[in-house]
PDBML (XML) file of the C-alpha atoms, coordinates in Angstrom:
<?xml version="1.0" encoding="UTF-8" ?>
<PDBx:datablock datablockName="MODEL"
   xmlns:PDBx="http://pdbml.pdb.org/schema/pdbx-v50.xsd"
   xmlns:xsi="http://www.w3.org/2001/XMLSchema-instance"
   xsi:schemaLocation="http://pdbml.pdb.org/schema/pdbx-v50.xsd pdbx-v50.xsd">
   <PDBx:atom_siteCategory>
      <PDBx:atom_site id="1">
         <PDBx:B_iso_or_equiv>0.00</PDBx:B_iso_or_equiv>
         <PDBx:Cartn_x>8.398</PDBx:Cartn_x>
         <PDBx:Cartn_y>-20.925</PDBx:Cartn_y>
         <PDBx:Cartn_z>-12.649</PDBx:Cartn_z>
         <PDBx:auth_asym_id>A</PDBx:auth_asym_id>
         <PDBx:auth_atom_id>CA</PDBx:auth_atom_id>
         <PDBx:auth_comp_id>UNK</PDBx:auth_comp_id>
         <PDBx:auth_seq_id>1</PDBx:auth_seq_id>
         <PDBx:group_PDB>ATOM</PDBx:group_PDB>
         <PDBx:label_alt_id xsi:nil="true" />
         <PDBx:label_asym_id>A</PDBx:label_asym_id>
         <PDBx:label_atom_id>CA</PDBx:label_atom_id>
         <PDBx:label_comp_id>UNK</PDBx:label_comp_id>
         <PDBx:label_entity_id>1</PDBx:label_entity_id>
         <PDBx:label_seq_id>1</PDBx:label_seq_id>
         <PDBx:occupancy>1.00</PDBx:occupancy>
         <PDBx:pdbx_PDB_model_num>1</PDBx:pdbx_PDB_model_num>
         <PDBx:type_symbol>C</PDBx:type_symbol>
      </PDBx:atom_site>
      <PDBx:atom_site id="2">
         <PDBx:B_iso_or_equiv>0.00</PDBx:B_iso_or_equiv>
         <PDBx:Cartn_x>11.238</PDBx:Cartn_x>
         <PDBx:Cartn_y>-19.213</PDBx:Cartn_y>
         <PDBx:Cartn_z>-11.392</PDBx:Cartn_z>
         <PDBx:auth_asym_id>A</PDBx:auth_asym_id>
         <PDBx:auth_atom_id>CA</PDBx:auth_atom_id>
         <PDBx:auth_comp_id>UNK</PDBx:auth_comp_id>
         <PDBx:auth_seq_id>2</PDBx:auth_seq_id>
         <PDBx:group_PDB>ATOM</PDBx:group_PDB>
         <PDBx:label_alt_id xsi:nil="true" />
         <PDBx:label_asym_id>A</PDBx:label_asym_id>
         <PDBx:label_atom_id>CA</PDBx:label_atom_id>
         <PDBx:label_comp_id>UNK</PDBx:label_comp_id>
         <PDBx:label_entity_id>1</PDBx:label_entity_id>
         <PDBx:label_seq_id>2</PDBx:label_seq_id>
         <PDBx:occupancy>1.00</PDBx:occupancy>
         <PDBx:pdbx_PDB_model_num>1</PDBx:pdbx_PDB_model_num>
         <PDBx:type_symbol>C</PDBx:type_symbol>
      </PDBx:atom_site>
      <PDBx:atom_site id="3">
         <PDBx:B_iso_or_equiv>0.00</PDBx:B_iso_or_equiv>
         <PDBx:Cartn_x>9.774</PDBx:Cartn_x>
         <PDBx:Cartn_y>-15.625</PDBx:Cartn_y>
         <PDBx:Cartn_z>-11.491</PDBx:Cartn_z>
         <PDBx:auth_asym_id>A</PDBx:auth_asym_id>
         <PDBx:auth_atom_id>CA</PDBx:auth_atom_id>
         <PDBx:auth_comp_id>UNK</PDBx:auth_comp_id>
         <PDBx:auth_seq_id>3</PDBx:auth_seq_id>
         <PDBx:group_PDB>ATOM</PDBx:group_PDB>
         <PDBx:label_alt_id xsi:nil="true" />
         <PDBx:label_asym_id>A</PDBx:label_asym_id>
         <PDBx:label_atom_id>CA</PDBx:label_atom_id>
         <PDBx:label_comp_id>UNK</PDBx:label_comp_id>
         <PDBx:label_entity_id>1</PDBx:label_entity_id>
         <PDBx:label_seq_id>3</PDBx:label_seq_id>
         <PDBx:occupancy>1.00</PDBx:occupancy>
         <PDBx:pdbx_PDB_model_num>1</PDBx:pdbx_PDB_model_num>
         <PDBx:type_symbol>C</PDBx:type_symbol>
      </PDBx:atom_site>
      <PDBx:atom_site id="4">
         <PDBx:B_iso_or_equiv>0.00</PDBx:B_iso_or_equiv>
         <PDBx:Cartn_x>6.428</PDBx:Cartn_x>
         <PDBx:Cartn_y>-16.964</PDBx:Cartn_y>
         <PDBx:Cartn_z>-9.953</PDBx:Cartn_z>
         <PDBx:auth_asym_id>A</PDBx:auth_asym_id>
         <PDBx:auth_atom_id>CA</PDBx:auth_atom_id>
         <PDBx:auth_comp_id>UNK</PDBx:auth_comp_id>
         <PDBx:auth_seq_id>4</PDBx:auth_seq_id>
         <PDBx:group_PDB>ATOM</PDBx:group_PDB>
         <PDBx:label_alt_id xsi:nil="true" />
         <PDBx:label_asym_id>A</PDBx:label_asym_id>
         <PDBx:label_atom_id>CA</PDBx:label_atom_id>
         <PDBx:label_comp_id>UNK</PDBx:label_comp_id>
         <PDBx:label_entity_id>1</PDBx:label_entity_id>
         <PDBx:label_seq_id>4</PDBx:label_seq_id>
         <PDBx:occupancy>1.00</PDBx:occupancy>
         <PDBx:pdbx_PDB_model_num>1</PDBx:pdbx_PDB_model_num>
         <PDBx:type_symbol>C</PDBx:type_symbol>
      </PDBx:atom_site>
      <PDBx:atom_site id="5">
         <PDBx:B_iso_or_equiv>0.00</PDBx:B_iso_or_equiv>
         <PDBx:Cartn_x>8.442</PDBx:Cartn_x>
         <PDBx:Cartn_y>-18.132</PDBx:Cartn_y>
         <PDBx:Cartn_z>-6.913</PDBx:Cartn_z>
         <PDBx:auth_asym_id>A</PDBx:auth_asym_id>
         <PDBx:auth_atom_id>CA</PDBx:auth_atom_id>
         <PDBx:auth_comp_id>UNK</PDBx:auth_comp_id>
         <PDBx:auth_seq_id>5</PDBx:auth_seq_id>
         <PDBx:group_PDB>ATOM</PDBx:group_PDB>
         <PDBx:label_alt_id xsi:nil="true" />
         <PDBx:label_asym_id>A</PDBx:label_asym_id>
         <PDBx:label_atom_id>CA</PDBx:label_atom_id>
         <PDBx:label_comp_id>UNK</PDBx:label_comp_id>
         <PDBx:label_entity_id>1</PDBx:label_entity_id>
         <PDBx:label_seq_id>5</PDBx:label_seq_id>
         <PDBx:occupancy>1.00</PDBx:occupancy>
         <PDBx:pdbx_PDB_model_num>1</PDBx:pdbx_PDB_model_num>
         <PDBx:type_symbol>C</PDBx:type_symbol>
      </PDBx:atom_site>
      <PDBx:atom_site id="6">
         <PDBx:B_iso_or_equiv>0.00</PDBx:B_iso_or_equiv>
         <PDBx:Cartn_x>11.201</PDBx:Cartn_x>
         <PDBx:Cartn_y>-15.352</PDBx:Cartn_y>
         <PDBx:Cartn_z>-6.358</PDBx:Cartn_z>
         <PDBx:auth_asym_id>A</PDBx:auth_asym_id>
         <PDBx:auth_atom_id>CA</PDBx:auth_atom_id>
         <PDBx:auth_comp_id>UNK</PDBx:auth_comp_id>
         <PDBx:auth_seq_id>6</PDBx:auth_seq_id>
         <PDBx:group_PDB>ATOM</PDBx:group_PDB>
         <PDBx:label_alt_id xsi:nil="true" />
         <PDBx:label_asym_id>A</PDBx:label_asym_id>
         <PDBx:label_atom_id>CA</PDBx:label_atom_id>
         <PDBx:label_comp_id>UNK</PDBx:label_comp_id>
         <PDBx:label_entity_id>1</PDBx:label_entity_id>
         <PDBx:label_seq_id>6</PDBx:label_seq_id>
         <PDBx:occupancy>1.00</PDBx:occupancy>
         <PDBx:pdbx_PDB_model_num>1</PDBx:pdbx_PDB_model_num>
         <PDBx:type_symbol>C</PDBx:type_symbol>
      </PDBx:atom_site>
      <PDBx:atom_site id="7">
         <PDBx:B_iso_or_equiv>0.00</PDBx:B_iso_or_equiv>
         <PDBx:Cartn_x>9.723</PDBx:Cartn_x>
         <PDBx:Cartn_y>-12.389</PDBx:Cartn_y>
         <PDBx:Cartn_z>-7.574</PDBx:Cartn_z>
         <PDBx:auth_asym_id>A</PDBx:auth_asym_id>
         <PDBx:auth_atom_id>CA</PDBx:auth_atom_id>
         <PDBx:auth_comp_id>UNK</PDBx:auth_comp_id>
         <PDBx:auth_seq_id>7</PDBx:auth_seq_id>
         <PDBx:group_PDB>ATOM</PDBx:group_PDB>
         <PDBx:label_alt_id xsi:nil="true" />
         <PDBx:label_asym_id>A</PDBx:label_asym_id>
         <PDBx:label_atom_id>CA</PDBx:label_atom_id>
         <PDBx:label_comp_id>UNK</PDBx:label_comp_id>
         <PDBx:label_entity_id>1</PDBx:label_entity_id>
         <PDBx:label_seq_id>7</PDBx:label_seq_id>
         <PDBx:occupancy>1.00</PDBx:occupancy>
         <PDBx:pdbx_PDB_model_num>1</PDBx:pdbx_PDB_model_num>
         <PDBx:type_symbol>C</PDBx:type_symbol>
      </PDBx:atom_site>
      <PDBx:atom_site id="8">
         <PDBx:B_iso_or_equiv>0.00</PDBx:B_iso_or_equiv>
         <PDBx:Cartn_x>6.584</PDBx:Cartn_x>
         <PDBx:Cartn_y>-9.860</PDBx:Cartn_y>
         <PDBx:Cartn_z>-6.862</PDBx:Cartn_z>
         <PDBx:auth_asym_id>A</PDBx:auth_asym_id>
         <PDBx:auth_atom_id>CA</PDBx:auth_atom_id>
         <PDBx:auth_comp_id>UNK</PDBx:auth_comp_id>
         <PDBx:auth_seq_id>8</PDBx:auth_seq_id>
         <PDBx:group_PDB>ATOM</PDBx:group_PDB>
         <PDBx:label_alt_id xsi:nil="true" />
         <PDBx:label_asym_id>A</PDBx:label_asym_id>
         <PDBx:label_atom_id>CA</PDBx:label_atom_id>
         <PDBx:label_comp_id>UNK</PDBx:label_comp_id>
         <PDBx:label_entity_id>1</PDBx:label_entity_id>
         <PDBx:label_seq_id>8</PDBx:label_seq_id>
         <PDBx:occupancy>1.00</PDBx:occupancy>
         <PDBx:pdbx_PDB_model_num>1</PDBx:pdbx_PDB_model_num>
         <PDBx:type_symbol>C</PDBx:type_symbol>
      </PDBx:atom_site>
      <PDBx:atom_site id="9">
         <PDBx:B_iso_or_equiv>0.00</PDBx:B_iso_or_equiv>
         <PDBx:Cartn_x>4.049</PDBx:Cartn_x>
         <PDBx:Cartn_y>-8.458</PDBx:Cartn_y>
         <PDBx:Cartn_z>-8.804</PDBx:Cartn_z>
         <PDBx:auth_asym_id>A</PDBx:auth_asym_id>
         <PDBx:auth_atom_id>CA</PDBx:auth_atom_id>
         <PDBx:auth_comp_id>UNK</PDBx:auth_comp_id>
         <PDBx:auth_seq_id>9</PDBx:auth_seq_id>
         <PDBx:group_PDB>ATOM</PDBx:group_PDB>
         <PDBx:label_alt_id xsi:nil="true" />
         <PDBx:label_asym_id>A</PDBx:label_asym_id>
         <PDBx:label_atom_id>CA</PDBx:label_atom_id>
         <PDBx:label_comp_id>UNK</PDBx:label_comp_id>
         <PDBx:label_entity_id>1</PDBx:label_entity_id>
         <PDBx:label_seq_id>9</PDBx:label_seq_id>
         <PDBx:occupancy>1.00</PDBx:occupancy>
         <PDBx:pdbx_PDB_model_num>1</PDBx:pdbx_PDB_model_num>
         <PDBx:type_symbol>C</PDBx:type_symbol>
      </PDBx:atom_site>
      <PDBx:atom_site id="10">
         <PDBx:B_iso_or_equiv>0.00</PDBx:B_iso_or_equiv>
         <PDBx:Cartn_x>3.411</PDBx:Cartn_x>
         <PDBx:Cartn_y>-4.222</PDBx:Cartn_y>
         <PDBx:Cartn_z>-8.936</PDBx:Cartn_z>
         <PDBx:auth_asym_id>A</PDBx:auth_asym_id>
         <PDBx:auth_atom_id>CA</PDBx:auth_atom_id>
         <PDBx:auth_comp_id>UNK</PDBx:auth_comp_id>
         <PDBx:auth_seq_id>10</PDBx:auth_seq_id>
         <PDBx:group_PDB>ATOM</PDBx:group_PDB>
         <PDBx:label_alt_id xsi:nil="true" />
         <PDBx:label_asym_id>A</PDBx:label_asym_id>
         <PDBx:label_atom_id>CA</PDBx:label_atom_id>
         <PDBx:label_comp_id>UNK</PDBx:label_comp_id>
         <PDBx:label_entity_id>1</PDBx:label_entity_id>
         <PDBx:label_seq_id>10</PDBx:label_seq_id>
         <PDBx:occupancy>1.00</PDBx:occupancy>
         <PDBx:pdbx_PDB_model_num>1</PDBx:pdbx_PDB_model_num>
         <PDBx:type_symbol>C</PDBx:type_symbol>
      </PDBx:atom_site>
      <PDBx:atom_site id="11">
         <PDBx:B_iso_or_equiv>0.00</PDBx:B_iso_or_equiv>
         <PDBx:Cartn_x>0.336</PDBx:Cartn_x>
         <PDBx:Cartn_y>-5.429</PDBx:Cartn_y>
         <PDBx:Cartn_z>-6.344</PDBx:Cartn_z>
         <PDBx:auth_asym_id>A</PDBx:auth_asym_id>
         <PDBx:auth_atom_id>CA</PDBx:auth_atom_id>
         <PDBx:auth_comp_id>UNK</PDBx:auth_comp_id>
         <PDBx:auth_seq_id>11</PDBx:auth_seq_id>
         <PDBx:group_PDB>ATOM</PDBx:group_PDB>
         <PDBx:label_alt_id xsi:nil="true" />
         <PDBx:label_asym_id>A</PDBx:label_asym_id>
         <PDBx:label_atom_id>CA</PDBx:label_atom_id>
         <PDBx:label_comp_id>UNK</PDBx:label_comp_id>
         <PDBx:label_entity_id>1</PDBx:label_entity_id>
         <PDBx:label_seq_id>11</PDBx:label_seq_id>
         <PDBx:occupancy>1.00</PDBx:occupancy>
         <PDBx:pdbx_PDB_model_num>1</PDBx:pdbx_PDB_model_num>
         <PDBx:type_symbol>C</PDBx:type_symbol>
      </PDBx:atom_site>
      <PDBx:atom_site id="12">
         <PDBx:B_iso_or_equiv>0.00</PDBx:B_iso_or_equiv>
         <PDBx:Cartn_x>2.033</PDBx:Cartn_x>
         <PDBx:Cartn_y>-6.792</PDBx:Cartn_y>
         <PDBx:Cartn_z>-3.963</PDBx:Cartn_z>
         <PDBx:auth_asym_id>A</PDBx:auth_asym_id>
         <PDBx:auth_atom_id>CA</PDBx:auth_atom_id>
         <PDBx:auth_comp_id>UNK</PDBx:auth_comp_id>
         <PDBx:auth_seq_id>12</PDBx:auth_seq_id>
         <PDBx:group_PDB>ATOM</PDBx:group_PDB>
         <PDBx:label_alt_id xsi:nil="true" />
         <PDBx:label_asym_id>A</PDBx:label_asym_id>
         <PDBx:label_atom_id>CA</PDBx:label_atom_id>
         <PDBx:label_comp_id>UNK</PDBx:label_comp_id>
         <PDBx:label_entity_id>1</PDBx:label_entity_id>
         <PDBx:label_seq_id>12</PDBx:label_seq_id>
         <PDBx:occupancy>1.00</PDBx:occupancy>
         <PDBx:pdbx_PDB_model_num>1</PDBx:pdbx_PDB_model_num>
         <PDBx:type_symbol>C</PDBx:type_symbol>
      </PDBx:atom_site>
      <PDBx:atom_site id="13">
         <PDBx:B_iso_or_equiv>0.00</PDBx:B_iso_or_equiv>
         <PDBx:Cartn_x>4.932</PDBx:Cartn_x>
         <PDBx:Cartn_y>-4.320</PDBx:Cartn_y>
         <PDBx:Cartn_z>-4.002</PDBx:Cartn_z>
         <PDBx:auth_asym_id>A</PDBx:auth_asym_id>
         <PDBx:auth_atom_id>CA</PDBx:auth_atom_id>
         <PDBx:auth_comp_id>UNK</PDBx:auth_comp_id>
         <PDBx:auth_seq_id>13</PDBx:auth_seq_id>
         <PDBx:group_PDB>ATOM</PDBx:group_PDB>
         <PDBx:label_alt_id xsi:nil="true" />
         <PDBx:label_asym_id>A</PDBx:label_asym_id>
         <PDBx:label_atom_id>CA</PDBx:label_atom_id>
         <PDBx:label_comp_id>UNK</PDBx:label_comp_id>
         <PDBx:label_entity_id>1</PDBx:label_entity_id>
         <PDBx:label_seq_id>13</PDBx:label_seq_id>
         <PDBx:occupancy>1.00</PDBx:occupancy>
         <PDBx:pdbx_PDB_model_num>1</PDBx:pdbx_PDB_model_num>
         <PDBx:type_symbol>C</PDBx:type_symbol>
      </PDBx:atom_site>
      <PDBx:atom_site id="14">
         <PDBx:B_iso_or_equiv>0.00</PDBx:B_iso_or_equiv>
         <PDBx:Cartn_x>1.498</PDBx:Cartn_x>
         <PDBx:Cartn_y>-1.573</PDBx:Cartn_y>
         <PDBx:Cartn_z>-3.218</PDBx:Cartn_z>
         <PDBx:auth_asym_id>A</PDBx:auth_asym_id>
         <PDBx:auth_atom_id>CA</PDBx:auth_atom_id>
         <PDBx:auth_comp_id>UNK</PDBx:auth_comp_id>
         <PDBx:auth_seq_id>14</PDBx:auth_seq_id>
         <PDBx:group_PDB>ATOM</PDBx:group_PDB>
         <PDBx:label_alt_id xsi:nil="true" />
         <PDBx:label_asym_id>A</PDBx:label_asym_id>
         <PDBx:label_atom_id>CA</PDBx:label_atom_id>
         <PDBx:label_comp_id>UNK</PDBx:label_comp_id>
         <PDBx:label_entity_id>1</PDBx:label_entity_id>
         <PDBx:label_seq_id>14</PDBx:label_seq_id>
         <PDBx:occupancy>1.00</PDBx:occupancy>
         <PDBx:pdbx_PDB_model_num>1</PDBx:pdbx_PDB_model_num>
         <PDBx:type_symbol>C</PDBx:type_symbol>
      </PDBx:atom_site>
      <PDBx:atom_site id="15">
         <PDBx:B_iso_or_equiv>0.00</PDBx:B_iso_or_equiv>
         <PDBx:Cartn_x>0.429</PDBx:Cartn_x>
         <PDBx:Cartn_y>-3.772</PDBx:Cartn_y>
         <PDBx:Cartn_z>-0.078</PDBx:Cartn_z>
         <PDBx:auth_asym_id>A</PDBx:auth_asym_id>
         <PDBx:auth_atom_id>CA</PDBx:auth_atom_id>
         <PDBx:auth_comp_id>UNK</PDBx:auth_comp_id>
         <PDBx:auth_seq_id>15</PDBx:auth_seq_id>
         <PDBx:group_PDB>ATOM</PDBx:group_PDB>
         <PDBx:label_alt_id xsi:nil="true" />
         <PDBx:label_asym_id>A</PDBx:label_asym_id>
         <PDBx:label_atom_id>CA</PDBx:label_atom_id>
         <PDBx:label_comp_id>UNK</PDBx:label_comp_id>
         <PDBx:label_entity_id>1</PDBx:label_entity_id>
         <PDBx:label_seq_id>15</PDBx:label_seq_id>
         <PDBx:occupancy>1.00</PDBx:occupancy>
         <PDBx:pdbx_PDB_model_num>1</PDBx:pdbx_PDB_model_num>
         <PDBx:type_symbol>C</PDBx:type_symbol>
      </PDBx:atom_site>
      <PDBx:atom_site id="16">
         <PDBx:B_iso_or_equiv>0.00</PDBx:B_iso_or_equiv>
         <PDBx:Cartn_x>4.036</PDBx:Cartn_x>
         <PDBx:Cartn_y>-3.723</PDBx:Cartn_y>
         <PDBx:Cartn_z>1.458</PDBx:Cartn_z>
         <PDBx:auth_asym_id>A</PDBx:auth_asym_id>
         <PDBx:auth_atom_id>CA</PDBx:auth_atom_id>
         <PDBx:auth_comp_id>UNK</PDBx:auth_comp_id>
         <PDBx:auth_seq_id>16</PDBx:auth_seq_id>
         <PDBx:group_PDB>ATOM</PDBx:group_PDB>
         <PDBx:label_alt_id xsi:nil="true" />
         <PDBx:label_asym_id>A</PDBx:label_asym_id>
         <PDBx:label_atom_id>CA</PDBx:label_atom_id>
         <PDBx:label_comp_id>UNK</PDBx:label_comp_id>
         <PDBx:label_entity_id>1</PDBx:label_entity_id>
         <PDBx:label_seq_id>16</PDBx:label_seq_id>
         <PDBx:occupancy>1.00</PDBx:occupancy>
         <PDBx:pdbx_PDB_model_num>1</PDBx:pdbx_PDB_model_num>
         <PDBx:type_symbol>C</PDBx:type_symbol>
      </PDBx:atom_site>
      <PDBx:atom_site id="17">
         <PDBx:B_iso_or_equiv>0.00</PDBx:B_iso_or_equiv>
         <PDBx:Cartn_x>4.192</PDBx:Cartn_x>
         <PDBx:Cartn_y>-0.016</PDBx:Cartn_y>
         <PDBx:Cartn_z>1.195</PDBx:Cartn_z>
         <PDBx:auth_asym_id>A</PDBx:auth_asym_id>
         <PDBx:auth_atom_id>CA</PDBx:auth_atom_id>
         <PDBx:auth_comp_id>UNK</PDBx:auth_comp_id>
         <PDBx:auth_seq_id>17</PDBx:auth_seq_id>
         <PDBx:group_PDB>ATOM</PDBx:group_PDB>
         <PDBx:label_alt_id xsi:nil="true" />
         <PDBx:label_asym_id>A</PDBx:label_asym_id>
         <PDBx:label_atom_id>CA</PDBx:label_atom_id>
         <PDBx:label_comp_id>UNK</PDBx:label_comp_id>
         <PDBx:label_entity_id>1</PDBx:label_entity_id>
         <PDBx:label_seq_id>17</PDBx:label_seq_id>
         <PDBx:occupancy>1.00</PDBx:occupancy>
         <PDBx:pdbx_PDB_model_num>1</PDBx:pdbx_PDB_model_num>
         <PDBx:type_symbol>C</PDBx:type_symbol>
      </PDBx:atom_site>
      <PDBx:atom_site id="18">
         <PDBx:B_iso_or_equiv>0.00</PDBx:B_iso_or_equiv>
         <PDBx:Cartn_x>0.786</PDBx:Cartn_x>
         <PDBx:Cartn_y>0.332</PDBx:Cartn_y>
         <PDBx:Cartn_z>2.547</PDBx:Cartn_z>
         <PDBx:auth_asym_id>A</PDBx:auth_asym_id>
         <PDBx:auth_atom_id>CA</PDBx:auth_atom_id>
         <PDBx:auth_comp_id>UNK</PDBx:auth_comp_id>
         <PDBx:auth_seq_id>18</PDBx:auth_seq_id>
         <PDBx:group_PDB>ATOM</PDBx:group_PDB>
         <PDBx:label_alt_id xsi:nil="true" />
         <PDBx:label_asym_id>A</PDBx:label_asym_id>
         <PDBx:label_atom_id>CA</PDBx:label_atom_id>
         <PDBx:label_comp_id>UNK</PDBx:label_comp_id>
         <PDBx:label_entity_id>1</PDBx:label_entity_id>
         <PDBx:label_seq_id>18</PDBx:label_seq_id>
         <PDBx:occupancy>1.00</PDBx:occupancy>
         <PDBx:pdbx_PDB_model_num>1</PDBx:pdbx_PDB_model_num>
         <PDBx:type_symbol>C</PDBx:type_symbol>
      </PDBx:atom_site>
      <PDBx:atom_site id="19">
         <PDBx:B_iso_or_equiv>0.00</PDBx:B_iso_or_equiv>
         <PDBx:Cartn_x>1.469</PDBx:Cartn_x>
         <PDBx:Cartn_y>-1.478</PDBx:Cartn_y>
         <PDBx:Cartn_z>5.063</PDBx:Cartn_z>
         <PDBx:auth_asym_id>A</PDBx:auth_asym_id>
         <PDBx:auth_atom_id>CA</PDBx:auth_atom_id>
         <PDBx:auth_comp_id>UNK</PDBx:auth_comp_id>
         <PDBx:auth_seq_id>19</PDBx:auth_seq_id>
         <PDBx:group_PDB>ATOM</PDBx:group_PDB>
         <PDBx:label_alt_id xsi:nil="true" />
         <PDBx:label_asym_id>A</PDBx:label_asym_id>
         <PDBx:label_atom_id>CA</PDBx:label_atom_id>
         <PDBx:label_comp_id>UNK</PDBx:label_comp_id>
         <PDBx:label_entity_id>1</PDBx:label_entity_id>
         <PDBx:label_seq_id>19</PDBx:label_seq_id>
         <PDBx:occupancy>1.00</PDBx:occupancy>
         <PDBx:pdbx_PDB_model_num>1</PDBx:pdbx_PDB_model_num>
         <PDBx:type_symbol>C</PDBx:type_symbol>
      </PDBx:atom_site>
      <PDBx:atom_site id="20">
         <PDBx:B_iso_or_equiv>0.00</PDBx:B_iso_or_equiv>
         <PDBx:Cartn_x>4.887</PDBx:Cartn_x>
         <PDBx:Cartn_y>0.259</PDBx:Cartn_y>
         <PDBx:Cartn_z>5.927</PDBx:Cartn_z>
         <PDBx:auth_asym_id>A</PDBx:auth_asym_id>
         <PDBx:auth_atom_id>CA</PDBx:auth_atom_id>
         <PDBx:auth_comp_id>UNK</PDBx:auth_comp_id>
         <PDBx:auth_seq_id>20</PDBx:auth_seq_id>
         <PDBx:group_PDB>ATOM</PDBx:group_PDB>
         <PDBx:label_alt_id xsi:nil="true" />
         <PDBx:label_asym_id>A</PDBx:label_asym_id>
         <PDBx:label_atom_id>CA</PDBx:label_atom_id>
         <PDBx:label_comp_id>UNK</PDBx:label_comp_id>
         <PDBx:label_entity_id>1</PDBx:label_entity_id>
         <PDBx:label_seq_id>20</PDBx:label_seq_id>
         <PDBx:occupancy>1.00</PDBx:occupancy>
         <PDBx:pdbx_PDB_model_num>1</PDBx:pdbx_PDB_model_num>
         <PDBx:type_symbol>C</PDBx:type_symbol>
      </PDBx:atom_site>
      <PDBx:atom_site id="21">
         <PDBx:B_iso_or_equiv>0.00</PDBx:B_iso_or_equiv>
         <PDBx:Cartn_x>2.972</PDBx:Cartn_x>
         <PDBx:Cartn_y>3.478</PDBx:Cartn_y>
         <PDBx:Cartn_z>5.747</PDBx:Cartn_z>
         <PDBx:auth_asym_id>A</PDBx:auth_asym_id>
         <PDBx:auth_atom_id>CA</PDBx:auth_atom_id>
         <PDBx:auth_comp_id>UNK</PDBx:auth_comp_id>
         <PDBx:auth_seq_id>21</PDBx:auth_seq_id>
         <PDBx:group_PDB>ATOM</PDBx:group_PDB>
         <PDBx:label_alt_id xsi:nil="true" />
         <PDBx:label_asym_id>A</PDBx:label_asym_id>
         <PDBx:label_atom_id>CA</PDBx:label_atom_id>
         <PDBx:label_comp_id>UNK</PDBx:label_comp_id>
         <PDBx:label_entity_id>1</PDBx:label_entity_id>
         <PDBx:label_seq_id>21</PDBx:label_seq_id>
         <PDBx:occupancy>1.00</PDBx:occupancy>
         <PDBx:pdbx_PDB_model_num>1</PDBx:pdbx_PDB_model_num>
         <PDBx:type_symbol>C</PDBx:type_symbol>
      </PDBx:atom_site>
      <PDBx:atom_site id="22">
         <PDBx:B_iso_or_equiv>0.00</PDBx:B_iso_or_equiv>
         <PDBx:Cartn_x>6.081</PDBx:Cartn_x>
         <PDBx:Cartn_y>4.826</PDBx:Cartn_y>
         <PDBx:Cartn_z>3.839</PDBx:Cartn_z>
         <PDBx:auth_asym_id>A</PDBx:auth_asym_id>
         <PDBx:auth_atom_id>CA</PDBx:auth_atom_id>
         <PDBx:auth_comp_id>UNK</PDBx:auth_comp_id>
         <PDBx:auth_seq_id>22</PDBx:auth_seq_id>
         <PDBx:group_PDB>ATOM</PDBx:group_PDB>
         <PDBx:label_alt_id xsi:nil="true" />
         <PDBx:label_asym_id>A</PDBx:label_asym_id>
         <PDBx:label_atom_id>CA</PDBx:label_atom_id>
         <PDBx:label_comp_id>UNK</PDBx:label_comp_id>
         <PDBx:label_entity_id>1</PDBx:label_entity_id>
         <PDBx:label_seq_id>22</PDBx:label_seq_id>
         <PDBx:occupancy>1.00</PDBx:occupancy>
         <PDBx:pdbx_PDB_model_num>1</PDBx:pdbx_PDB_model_num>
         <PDBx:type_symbol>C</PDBx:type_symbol>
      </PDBx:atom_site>
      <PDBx:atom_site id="23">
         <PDBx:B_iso_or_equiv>0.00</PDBx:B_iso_or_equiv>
         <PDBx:Cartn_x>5.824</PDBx:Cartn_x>
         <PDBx:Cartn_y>8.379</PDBx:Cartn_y>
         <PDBx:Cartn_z>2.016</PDBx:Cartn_z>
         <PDBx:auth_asym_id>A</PDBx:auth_asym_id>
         <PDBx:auth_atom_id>CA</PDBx:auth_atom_id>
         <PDBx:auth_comp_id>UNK</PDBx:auth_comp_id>
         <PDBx:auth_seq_id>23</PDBx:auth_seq_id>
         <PDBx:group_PDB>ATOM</PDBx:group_PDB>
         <PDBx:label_alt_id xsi:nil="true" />
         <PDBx:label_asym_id>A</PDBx:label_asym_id>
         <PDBx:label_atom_id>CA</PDBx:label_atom_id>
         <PDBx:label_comp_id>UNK</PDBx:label_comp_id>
         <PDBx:label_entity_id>1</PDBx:label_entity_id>
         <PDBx:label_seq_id>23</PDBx:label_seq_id>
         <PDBx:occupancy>1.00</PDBx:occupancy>
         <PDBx:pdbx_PDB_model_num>1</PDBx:pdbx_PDB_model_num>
         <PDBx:type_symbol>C</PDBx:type_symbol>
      </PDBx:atom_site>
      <PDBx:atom_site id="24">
         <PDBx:B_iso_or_equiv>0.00</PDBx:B_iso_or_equiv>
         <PDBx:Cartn_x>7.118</PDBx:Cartn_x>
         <PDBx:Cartn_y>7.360</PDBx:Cartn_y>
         <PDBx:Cartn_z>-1.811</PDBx:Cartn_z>
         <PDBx:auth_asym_id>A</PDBx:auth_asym_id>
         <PDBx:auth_atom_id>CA</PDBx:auth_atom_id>
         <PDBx:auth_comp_id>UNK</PDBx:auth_comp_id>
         <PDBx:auth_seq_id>24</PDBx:auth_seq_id>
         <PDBx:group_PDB>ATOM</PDBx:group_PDB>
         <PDBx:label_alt_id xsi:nil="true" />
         <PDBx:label_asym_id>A</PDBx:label_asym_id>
         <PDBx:label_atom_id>CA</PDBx:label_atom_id>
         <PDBx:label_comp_id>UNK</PDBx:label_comp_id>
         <PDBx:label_entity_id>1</PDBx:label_entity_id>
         <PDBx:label_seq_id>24</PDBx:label_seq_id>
         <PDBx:occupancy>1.00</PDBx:occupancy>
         <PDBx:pdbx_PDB_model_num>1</PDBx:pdbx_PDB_model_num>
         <PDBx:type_symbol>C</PDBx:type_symbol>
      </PDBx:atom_site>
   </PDBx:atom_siteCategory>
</PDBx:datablock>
C-alpha cells in the first residue's frame, strides 16, 4: 500500500520526461 501511494512506476517516470521534453 505504501509504495502504490508514494512511489512511481518506470511509465510514469517516461510521461514526465516526455512531457518536460528533457534530453536524458
Amino acid at each position: 500500500a505504501h509504495l502504490l501511494a508514494s512511489h512511481s512506476f518506470a511509465e510514469d517516470a517516461g510521461r514526465v520526461a516526455t512531457a518536460a521534453g528533457v534530453a536524458h
